[in-house]
PDB file of N, CA and C in Angstrom:
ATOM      1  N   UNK A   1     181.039  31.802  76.255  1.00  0.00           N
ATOM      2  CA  UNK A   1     180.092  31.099  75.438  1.00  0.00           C
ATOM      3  C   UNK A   1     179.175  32.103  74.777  1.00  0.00           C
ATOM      4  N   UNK A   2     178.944  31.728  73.561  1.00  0.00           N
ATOM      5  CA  UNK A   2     177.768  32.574  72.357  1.00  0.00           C
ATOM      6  C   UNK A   2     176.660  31.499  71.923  1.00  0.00           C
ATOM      7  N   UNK A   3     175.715  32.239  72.403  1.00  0.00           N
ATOM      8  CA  UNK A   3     174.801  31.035  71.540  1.00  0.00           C
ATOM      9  C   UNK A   3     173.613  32.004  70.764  1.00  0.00           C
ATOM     10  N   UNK A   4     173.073  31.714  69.870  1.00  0.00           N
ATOM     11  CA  UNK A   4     171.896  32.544  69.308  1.00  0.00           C
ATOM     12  C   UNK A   4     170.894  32.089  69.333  1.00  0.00           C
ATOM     13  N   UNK A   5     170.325  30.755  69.609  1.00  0.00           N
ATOM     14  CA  UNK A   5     168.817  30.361  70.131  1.00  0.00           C
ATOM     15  C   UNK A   5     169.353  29.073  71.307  1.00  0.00           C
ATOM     16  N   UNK A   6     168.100  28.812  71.595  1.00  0.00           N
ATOM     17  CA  UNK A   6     168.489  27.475  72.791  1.00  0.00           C
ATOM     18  C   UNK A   6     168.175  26.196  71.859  1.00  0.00           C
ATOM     19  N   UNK A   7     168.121  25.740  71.003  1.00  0.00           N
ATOM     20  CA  UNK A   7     168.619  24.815  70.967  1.00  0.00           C
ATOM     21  C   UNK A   7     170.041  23.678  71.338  1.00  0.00           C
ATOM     22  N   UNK A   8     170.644  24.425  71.850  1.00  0.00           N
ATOM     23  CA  UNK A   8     171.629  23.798  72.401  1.00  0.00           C
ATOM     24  C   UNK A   8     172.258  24.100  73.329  1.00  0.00           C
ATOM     25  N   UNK A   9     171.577  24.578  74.223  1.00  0.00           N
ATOM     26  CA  UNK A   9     172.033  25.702  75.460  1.00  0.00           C
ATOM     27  C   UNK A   9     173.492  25.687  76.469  1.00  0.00           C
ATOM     28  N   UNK A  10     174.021  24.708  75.944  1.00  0.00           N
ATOM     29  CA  UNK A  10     174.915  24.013  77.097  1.00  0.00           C
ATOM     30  C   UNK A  10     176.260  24.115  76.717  1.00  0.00           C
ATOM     31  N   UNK A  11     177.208  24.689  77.446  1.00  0.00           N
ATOM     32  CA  UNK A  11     178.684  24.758  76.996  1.00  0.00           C
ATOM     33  C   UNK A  11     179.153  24.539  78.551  1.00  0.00           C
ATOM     34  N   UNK A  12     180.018  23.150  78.461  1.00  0.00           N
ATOM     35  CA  UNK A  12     180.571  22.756  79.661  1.00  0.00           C
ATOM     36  C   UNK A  12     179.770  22.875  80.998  1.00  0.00           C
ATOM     37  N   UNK A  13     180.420  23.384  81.684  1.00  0.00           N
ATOM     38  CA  UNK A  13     179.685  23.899  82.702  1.00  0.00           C
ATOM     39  C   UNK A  13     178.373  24.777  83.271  1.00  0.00           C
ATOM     40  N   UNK A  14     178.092  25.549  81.928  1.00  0.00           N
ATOM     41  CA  UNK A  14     177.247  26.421  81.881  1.00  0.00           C
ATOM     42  C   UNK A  14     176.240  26.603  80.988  1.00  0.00           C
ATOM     43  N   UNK A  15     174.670  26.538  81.362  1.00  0.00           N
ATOM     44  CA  UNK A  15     173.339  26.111  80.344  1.00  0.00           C
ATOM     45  C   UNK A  15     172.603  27.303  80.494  1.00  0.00           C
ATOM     46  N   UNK A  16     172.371  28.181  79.490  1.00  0.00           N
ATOM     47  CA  UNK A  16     171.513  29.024  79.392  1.00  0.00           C
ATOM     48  C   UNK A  16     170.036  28.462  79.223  1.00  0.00           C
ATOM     49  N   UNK A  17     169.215  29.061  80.229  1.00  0.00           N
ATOM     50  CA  UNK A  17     167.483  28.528  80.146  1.00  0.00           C
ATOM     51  C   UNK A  17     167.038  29.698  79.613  1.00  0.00           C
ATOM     52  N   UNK A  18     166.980  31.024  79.968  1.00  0.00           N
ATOM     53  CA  UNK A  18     166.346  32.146  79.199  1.00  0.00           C
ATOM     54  C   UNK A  18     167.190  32.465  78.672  1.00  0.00           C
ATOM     55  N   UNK A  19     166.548  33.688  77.685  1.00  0.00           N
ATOM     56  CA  UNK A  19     167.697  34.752  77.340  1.00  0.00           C
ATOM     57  C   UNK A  19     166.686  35.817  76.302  1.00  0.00           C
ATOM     58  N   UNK A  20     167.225  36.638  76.193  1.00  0.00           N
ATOM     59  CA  UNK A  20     166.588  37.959  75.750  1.00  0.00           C
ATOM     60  C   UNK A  20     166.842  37.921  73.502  1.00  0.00           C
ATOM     61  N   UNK A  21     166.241  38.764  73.010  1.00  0.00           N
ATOM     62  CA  UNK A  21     166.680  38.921  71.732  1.00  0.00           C
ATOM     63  C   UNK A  21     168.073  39.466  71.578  1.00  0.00           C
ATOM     64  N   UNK A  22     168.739  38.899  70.666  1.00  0.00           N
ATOM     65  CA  UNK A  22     169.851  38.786  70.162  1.00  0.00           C
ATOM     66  C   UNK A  22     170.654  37.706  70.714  1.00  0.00           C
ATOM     67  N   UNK A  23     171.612  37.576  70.089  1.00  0.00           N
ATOM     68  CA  UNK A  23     172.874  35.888  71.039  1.00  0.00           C
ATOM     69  C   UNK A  23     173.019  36.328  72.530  1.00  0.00           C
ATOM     70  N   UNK A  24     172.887  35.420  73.197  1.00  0.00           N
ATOM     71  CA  UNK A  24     173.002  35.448  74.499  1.00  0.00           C
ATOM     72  C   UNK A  24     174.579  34.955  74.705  1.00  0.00           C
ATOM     73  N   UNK A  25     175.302  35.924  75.948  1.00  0.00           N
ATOM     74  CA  UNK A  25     176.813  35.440  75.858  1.00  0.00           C
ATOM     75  C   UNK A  25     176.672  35.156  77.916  1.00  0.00           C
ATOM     76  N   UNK A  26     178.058  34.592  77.671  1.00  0.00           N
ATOM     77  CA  UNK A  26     178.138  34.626  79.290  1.00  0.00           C
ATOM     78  C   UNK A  26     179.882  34.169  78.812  1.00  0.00           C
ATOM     79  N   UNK A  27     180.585  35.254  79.737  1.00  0.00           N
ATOM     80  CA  UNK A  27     182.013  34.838  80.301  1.00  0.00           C
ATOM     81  C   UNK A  27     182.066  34.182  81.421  1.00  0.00           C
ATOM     82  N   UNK A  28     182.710  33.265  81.744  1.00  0.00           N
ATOM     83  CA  UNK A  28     182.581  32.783  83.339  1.00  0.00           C
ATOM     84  C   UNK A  28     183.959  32.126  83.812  1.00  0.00           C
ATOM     85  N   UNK A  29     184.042  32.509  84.992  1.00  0.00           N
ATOM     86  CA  UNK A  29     185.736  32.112  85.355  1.00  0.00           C
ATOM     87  C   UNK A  29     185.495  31.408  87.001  1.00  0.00           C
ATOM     88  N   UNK A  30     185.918  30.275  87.352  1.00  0.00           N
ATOM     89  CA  UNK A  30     185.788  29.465  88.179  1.00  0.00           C
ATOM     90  C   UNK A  30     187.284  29.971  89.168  1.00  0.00           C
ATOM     91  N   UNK A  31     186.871  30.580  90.439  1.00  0.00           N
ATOM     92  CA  UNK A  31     188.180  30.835  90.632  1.00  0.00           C
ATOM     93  C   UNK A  31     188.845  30.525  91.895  1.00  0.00           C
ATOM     94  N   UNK A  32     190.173  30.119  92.371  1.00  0.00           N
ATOM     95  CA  UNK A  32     190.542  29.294  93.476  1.00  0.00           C
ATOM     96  C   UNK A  32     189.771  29.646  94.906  1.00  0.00           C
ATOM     97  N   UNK A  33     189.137  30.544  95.031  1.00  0.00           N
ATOM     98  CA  UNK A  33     188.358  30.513  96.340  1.00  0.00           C
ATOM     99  C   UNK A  33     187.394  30.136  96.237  1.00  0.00           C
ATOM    100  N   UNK A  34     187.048  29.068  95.343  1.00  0.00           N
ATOM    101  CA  UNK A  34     185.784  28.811  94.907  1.00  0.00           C
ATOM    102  C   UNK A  34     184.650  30.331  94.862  1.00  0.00           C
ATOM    103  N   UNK A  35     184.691  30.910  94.204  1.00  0.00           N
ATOM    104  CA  UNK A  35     183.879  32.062  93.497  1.00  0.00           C
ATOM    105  C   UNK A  35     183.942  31.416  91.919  1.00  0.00           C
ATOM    106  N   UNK A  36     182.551  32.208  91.717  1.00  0.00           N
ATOM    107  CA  UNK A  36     182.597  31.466  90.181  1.00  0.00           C
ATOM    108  C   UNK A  36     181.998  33.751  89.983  1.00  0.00           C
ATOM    109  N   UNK A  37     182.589  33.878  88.952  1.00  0.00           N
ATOM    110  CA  UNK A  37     182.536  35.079  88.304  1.00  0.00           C
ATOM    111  C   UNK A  37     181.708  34.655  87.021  1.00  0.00           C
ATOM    112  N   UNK A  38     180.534  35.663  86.745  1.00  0.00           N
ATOM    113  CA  UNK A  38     179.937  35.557  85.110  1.00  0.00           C
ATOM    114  C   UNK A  38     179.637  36.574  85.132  1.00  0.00           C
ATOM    115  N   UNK A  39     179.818  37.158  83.646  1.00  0.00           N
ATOM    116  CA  UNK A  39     179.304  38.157  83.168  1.00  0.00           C
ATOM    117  C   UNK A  39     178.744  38.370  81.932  1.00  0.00           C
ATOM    118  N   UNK A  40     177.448  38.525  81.966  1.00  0.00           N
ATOM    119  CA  UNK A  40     176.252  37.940  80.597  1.00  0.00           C
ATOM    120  C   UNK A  40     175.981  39.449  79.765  1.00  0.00           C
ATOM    121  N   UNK A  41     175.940  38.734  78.676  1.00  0.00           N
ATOM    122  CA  UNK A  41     174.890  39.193  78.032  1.00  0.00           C
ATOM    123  C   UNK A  41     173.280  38.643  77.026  1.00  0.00           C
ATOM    124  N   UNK A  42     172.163  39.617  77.519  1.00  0.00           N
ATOM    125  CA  UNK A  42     171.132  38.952  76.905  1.00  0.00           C
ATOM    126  C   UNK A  42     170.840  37.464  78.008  1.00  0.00           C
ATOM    127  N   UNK A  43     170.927  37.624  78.590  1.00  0.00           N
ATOM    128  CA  UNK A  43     170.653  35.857  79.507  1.00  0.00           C
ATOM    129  C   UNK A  43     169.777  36.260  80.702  1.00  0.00           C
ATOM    130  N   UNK A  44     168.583  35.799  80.278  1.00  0.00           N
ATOM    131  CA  UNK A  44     167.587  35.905  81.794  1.00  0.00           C
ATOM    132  C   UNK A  44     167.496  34.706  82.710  1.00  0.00           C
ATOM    133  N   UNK A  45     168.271  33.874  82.512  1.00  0.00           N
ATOM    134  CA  UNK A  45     168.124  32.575  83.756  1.00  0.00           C
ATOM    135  C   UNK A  45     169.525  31.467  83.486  1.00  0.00           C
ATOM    136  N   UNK A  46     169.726  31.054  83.701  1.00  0.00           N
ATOM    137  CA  UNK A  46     171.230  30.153  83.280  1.00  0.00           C
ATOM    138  C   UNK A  46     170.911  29.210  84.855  1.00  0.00           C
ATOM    139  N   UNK A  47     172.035  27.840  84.164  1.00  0.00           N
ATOM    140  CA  UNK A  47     172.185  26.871  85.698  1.00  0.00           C
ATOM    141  C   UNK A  47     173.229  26.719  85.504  1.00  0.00           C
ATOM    142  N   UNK A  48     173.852  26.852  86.009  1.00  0.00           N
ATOM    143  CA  UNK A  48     175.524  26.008  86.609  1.00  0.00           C
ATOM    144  C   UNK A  48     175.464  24.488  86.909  1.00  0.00           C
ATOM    145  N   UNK A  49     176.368  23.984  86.203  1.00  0.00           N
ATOM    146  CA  UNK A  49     176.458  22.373  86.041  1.00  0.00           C
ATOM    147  C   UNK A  49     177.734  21.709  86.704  1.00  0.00           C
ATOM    148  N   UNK A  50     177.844  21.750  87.715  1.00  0.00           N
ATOM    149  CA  UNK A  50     179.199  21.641  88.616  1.00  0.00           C
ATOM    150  C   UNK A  50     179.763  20.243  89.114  1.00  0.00           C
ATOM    151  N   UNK A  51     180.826  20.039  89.249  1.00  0.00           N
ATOM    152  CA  UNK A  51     181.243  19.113  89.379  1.00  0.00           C
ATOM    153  C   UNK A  51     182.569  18.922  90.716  1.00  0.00           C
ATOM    154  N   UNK A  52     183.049  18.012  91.652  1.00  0.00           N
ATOM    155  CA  UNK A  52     183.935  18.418  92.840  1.00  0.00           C
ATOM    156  C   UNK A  52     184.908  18.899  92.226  1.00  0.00           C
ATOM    157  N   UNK A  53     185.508  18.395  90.905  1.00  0.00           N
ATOM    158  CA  UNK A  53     187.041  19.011  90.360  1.00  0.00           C
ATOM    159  C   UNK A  53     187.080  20.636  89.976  1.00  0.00           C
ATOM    160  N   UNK A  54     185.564  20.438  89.475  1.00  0.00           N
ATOM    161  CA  UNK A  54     185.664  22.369  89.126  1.00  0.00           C
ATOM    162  C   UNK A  54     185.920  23.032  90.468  1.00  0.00           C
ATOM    163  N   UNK A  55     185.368  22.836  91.331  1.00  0.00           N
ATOM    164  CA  UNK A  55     185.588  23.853  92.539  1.00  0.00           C
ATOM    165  C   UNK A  55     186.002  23.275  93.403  1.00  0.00           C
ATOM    166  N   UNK A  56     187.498  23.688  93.782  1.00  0.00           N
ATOM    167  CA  UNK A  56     188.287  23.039  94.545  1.00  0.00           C
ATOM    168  C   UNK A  56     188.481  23.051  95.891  1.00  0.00           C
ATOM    169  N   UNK A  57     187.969  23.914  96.692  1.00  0.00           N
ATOM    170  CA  UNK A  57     188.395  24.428  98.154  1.00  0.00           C
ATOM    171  C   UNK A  57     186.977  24.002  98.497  1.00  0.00           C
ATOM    172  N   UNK A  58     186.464  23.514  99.652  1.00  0.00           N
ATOM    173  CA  UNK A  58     185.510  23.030 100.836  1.00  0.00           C
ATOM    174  C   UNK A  58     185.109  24.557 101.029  1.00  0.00           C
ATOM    175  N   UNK A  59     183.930  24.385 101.653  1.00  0.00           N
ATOM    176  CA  UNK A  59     183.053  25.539 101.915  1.00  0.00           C
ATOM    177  C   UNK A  59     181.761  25.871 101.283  1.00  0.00           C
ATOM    178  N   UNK A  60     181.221  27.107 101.220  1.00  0.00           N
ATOM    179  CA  UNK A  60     180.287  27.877 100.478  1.00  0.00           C
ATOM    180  C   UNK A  60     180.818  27.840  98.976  1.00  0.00           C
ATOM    181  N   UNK A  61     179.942  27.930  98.502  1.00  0.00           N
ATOM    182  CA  UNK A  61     180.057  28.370  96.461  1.00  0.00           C
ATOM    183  C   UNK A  61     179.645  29.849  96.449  1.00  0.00           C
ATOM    184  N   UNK A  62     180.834  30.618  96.400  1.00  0.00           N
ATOM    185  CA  UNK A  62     180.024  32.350  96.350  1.00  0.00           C
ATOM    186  C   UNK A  62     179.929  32.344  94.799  1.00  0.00           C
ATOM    187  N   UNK A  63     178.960  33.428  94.222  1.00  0.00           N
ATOM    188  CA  UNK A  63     179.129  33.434  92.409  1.00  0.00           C
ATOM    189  C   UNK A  63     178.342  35.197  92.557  1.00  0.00           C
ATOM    190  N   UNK A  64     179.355  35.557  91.580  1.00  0.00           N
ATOM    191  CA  UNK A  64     179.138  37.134  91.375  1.00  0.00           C
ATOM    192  C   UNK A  64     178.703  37.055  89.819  1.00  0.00           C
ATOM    193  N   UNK A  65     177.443  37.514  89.433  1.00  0.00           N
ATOM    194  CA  UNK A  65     177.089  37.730  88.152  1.00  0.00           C
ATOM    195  C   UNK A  65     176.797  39.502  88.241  1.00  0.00           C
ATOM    196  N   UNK A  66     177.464  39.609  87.053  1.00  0.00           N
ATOM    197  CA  UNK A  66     177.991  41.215  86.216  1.00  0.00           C
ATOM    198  C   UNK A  66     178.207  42.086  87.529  1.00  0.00           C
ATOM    199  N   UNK A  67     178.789  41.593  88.319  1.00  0.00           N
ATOM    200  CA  UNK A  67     179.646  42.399  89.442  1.00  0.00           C
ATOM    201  C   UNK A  67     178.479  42.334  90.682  1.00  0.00           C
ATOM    202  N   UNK A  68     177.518  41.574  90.815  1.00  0.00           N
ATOM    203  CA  UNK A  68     176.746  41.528  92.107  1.00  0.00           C
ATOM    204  C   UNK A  68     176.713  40.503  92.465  1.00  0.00           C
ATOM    205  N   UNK A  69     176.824  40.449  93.814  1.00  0.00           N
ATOM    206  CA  UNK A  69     177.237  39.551  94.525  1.00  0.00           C
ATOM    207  C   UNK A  69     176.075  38.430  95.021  1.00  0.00           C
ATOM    208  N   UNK A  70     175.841  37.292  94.743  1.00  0.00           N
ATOM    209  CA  UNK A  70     174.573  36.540  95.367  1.00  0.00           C
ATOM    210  C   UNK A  70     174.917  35.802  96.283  1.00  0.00           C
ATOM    211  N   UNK A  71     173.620  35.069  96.930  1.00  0.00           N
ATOM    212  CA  UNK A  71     174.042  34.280  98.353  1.00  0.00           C
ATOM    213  C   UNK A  71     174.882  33.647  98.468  1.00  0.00           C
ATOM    214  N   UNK A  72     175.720  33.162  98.805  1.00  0.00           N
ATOM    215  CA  UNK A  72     176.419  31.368  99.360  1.00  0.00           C
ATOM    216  C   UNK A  72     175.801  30.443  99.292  1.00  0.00           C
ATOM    217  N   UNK A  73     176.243  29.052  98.126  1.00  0.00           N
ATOM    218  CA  UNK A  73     175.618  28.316  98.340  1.00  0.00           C
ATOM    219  C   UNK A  73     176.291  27.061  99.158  1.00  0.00           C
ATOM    220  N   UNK A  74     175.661  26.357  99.555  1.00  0.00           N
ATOM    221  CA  UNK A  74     176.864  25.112 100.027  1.00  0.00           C
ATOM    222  C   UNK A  74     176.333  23.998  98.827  1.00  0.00           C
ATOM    223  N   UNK A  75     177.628  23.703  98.658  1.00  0.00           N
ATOM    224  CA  UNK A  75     177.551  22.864  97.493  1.00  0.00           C
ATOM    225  C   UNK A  75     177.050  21.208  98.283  1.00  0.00           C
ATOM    226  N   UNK A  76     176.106  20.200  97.263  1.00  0.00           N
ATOM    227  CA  UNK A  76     175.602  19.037  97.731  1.00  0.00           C
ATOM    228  C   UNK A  76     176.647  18.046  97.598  1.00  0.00           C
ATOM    229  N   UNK A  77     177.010  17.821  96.266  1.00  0.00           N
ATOM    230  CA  UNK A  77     177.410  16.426  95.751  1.00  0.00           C
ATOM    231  C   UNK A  77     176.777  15.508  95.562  1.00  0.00           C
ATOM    232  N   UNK A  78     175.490  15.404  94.882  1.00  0.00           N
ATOM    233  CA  UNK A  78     174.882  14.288  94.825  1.00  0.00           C
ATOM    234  C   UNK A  78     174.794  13.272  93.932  1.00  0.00           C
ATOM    235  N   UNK A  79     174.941  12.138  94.160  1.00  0.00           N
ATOM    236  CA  UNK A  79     175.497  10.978  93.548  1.00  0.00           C
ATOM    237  C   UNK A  79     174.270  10.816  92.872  1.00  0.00           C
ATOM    238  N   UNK A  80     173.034  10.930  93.024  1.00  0.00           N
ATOM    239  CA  UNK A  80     171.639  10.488  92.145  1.00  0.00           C
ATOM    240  C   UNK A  80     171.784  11.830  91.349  1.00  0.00           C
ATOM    241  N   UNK A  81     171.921  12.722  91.675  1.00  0.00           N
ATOM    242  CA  UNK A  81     172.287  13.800  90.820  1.00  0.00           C
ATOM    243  C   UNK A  81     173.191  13.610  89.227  1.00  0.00           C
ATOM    244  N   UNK A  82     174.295  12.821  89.788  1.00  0.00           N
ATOM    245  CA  UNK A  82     175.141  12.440  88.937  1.00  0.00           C
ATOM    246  C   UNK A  82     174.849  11.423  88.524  1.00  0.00           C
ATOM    247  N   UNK A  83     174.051  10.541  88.211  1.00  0.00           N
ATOM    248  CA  UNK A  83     173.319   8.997  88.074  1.00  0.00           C
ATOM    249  C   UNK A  83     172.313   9.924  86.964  1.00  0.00           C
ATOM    250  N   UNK A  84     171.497  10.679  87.333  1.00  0.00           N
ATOM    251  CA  UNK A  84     170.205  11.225  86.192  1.00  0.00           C
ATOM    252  C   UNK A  84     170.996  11.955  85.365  1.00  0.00           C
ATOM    253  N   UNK A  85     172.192  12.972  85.455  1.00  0.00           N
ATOM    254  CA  UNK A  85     172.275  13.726  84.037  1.00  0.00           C
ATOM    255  C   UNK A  85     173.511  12.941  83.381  1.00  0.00           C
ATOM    256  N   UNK A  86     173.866  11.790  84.329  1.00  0.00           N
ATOM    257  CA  UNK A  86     174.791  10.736  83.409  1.00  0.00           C
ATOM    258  C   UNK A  86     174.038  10.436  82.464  1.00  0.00           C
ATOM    259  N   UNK A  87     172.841   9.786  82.701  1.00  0.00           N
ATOM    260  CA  UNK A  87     172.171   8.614  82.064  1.00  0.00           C
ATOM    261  C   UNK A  87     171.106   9.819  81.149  1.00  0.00           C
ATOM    262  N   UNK A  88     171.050  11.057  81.202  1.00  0.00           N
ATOM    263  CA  UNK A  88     170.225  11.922  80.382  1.00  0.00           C
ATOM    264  C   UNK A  88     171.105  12.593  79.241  1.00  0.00           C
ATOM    265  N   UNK A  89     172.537  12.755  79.758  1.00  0.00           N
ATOM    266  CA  UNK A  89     173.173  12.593  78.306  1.00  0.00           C
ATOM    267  C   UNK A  89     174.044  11.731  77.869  1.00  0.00           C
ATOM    268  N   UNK A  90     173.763  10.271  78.435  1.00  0.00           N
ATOM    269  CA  UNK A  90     174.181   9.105  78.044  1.00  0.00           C
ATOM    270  C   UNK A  90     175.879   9.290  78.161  1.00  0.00           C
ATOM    271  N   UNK A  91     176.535   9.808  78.888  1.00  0.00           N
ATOM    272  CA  UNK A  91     178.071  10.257  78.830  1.00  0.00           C
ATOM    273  C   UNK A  91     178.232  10.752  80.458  1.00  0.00           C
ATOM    274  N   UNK A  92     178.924   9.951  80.978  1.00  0.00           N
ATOM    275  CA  UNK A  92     179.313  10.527  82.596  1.00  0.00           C
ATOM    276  C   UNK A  92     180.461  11.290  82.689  1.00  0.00           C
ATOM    277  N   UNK A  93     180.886  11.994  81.502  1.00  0.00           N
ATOM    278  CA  UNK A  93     181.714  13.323  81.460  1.00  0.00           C
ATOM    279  C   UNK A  93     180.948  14.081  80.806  1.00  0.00           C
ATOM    280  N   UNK A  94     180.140  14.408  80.616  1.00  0.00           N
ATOM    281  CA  UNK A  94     179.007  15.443  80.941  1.00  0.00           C
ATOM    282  C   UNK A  94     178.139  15.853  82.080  1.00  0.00           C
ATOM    283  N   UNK A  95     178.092  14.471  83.038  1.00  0.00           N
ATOM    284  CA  UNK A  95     177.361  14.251  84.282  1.00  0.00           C
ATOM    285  C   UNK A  95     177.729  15.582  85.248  1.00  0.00           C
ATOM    286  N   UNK A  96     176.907  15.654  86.330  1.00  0.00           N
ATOM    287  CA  UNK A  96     177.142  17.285  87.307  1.00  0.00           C
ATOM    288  C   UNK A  96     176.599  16.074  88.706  1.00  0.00           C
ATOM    289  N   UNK A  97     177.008  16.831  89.794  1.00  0.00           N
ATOM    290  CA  UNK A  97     176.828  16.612  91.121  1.00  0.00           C
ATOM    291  C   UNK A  97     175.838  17.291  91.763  1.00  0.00           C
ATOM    292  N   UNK A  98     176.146  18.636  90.901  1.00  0.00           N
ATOM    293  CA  UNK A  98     175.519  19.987  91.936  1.00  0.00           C
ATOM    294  C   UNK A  98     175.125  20.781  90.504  1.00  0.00           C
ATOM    295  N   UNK A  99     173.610  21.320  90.987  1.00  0.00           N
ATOM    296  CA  UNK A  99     173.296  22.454  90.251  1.00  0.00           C
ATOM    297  C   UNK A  99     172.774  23.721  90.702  1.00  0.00           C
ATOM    298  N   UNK A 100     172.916  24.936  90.090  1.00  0.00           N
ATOM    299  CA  UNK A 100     172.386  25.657  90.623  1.00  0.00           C
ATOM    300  C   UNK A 100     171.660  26.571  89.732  1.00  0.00           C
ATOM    301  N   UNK A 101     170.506  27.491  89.494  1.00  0.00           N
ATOM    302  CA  UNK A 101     169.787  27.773  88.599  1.00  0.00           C
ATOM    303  C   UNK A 101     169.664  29.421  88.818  1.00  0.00           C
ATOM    304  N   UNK A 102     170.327  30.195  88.295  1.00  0.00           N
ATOM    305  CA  UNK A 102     170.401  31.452  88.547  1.00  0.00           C
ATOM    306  C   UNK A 102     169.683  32.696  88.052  1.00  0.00           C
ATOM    307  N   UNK A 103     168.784  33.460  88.107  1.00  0.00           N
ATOM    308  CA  UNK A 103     168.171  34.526  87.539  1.00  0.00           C
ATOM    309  C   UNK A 103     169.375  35.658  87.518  1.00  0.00           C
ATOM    310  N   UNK A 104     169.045  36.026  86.296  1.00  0.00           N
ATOM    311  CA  UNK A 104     169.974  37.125  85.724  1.00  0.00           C
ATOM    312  C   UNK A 104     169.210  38.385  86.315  1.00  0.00           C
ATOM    313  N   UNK A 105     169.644  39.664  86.892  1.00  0.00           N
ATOM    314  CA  UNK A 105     169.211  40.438  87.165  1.00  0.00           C
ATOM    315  C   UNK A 105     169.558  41.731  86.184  1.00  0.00           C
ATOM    316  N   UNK A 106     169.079  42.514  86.003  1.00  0.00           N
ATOM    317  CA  UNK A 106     169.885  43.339  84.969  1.00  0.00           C
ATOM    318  C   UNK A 106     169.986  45.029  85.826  1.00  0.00           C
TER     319      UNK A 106
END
C-alpha cells in the first residue's frame, strides 16, 4: 500500500494513523504461522484490522515490522468489535474482530 496523505488511510487490512513527510508505504504479508511481516516506509503508527480468515492457525499473533520482532499478541475475536466497525463503515466486509495499533520504530 502507497498513500500520500491520510485522508484515506485504509487498504484492506491495514490503516495508517501516522506517518512522516513524503507517501507513506507499508508491504505486508500475512503468513501461515500466523506471523504477519511489514515493512514501512515513512509510517509512524499503523493498526492492523484483522479478521479469523486472515490468520489461520490458533495461538499468539507474532508480527515483525522492518525485520524486528514485537510481542505476541493473542488474538480476541470480538463480536462488539465487529458490530462497531460494521456499522462505522456501514459494510460487514470491511468489519475486523481484532485490532491492533502498532508504533513504527525506526
Amino acid at each position: 500500500m502507497k498513500i500520500a496523505n491520510l485522508s484515506f488511510p485504509r487498504r484492506y487490512w491495514l490503516e495508517i494513523m501516522e506517518k512522516d513527510s513524503g507517501p507513506a508505504e507499508i508491504e505486508g504479508r500475512i503468513l501461515p504461522d500466523s506471523t504477519i511481516a511489514l515493512k514501512t516506509r515513512n509510517v509512524r503508527k499503523l493498526r492492523l484490522l484483522l479478521r479469523p480468515e486472515l490468520v489461520h492457525s490458533t495461538g499468539p499473533l507474532h508480527l515483525r515490522v522492518n525485520d524486528r520482532e514485537q510481542p505476541a499478541q493473542e488474538l480476541k475475536q470480538s463480536c462488539d468489535l465487529f458490530g462497531q466497525s460494521a456499522n462505522s463503515y456501514a459494510d460487514p466486509s470491511l468489519a475486523y474482530t481484532d485490532e491492533s495499533i502498532v508504533n513504527v520504530v525506526k
